[in-house]
C-alpha atoms as a PDB file:
ATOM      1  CA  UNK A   1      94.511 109.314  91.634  1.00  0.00           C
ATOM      2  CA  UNK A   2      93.198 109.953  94.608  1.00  0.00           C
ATOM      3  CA  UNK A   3      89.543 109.461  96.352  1.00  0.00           C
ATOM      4  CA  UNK A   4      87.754 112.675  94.874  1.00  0.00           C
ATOM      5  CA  UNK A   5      89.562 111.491  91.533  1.00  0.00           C
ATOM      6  CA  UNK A   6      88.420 107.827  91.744  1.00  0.00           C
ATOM      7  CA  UNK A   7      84.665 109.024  92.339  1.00  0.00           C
ATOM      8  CA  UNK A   8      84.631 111.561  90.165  1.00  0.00           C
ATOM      9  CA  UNK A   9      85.986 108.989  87.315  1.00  0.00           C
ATOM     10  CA  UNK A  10      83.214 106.145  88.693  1.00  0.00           C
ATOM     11  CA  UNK A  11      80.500 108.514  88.238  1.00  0.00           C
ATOM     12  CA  UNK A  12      81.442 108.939  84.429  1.00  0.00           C
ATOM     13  CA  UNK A  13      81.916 105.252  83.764  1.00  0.00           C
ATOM     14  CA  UNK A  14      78.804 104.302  86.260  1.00  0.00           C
ATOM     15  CA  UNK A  15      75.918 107.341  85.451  1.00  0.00           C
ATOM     16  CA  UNK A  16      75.271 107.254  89.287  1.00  0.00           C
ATOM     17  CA  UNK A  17      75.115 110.430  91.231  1.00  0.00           C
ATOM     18  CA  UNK A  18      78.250 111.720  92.841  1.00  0.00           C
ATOM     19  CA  UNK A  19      76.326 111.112  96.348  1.00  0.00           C
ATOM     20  CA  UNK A  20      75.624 107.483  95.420  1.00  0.00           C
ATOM     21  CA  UNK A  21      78.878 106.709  94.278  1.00  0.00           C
ATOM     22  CA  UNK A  22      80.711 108.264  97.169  1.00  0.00           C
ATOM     23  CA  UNK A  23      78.379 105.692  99.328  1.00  0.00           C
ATOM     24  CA  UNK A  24      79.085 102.973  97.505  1.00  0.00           C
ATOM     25  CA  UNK A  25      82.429 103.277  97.268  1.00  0.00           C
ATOM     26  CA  UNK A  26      82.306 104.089 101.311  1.00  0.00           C
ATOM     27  CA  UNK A  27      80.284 100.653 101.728  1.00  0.00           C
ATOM     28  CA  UNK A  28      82.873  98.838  99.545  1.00  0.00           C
ATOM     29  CA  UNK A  29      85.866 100.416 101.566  1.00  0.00           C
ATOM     30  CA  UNK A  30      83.723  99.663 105.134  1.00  0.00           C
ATOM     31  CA  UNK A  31      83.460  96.212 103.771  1.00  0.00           C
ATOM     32  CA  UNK A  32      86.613  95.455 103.153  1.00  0.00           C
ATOM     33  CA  UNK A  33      87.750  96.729 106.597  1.00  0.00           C
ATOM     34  CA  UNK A  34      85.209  94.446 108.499  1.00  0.00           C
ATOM     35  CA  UNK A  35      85.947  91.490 106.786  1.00  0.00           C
ATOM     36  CA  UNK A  36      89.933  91.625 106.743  1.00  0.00           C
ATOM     37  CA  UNK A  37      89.834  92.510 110.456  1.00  0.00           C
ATOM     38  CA  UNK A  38      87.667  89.255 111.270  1.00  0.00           C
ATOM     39  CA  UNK A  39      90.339  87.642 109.309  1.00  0.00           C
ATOM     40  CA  UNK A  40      88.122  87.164 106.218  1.00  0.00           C
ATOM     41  CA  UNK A  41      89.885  86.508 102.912  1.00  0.00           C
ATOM     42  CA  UNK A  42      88.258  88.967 100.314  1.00  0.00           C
ATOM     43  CA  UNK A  43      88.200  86.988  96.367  1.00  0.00           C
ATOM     44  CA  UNK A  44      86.920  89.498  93.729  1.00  0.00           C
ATOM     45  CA  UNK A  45      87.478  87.203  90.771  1.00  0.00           C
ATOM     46  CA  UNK A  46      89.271  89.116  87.499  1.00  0.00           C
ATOM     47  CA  UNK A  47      90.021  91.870  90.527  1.00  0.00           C
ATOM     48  CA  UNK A  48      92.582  90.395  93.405  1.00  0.00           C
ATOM     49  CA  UNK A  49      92.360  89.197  96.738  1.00  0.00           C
ATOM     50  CA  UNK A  50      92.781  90.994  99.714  1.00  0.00           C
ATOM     51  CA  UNK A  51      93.546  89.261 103.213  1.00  0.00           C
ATOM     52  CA  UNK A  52      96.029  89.763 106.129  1.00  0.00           C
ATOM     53  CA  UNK A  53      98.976  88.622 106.707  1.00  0.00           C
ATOM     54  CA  UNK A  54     100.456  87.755 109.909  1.00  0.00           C
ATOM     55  CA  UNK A  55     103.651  88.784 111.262  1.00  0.00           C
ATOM     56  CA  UNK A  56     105.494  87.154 113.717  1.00  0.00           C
ATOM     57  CA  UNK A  57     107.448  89.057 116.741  1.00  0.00           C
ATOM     58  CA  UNK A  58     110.762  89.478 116.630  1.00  0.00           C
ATOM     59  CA  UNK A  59     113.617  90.942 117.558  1.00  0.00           C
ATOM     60  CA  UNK A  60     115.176  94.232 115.859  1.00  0.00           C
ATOM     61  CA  UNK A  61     117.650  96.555 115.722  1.00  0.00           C
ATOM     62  CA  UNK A  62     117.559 100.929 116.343  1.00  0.00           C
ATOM     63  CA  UNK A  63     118.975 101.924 113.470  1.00  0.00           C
ATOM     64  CA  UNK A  64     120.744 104.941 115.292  1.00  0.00           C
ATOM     65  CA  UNK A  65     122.428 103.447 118.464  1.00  0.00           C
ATOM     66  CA  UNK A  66     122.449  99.372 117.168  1.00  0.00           C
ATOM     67  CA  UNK A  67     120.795  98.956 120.621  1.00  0.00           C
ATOM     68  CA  UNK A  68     118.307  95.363 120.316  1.00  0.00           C
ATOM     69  CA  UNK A  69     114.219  95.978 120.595  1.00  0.00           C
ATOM     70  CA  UNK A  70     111.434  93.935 120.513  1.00  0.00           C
ATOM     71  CA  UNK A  71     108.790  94.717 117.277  1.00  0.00           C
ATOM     72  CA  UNK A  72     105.725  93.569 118.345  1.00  0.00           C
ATOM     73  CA  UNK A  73     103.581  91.045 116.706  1.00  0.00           C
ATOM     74  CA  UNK A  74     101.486  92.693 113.958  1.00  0.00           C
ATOM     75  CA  UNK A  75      98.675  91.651 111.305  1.00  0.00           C
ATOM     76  CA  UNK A  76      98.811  94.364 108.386  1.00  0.00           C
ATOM     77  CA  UNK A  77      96.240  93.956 104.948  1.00  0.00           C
ATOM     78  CA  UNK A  78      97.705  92.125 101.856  1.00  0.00           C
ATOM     79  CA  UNK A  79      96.543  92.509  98.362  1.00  0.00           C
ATOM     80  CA  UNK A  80      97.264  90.282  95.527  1.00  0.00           C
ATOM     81  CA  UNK A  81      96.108  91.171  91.895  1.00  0.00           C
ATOM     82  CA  UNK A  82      94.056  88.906  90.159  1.00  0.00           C
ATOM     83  CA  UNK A  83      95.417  87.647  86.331  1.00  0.00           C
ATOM     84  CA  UNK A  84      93.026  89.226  84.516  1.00  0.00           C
ATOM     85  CA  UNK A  85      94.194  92.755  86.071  1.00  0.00           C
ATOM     86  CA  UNK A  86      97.513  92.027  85.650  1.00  0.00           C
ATOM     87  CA  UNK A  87      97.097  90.913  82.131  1.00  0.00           C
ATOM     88  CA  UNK A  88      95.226  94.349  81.256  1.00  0.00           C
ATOM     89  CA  UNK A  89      98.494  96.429  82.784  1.00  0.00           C
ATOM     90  CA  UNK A  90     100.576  94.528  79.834  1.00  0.00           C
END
C-alpha cells in the first residue's frame, strides 16, 4: 500500500475529506519526525512504539577490496509493534 492507497483507504473508514485526511496524516507523519529527532520515544498504546536507536561507530570492512573503513556513528528510527497489533496479524 502505498501513501495515495493509505489515504484513499482512511477516507473510507474515517468519512473525512480526501484534503483533510491527507493533512492529518501529514501532521501525524511531521509529528513523528519532530519528536524521534529530539529523541522522543513515541507510545501509541494497542499501536507500537517508535523511538531511535543509537548506533555506535565502528570499524568495517569494503566488501570489494577487504580494505578497513570507519562507519560513522548513526541514530536511525525504530518501531516496535504493540500486542494488540500483533495479536490482530494472527
Amino acid at each position: 500500500m502505498n501513501k495515495q492507497e493509505l489515504i484513499a483507504a482512511m477516507v473510507e473508514k474515517s468519512g473525512l475529506t480526501k484534503k483533510d485526511t491527507e493533512a492529518a496524516l501529514k501532521a501525524f507523519t511531521d509529528v513523528v519526525a519532530e519528536g524521534l529527532k529530539k529523541g522522543e520515544k513515541i507510545q501509541i498504546v494497542g499501536f507500537g512504539t517508535f523511538e531511535v536507536s543509537e548506533r555506535a561507530a565502528r570499524e568495517g570492512r569494503n566488501p570489494y577490496t577487504g580494505e578497513a573503513m570507519k562507519i560513522e556513528a548513526s541514530r536511525s528510527p525504530k518501531f516496535k509493534a504493540g500486542k494488540t497489533l500483533k495479536e490482530s496479524l494472527n
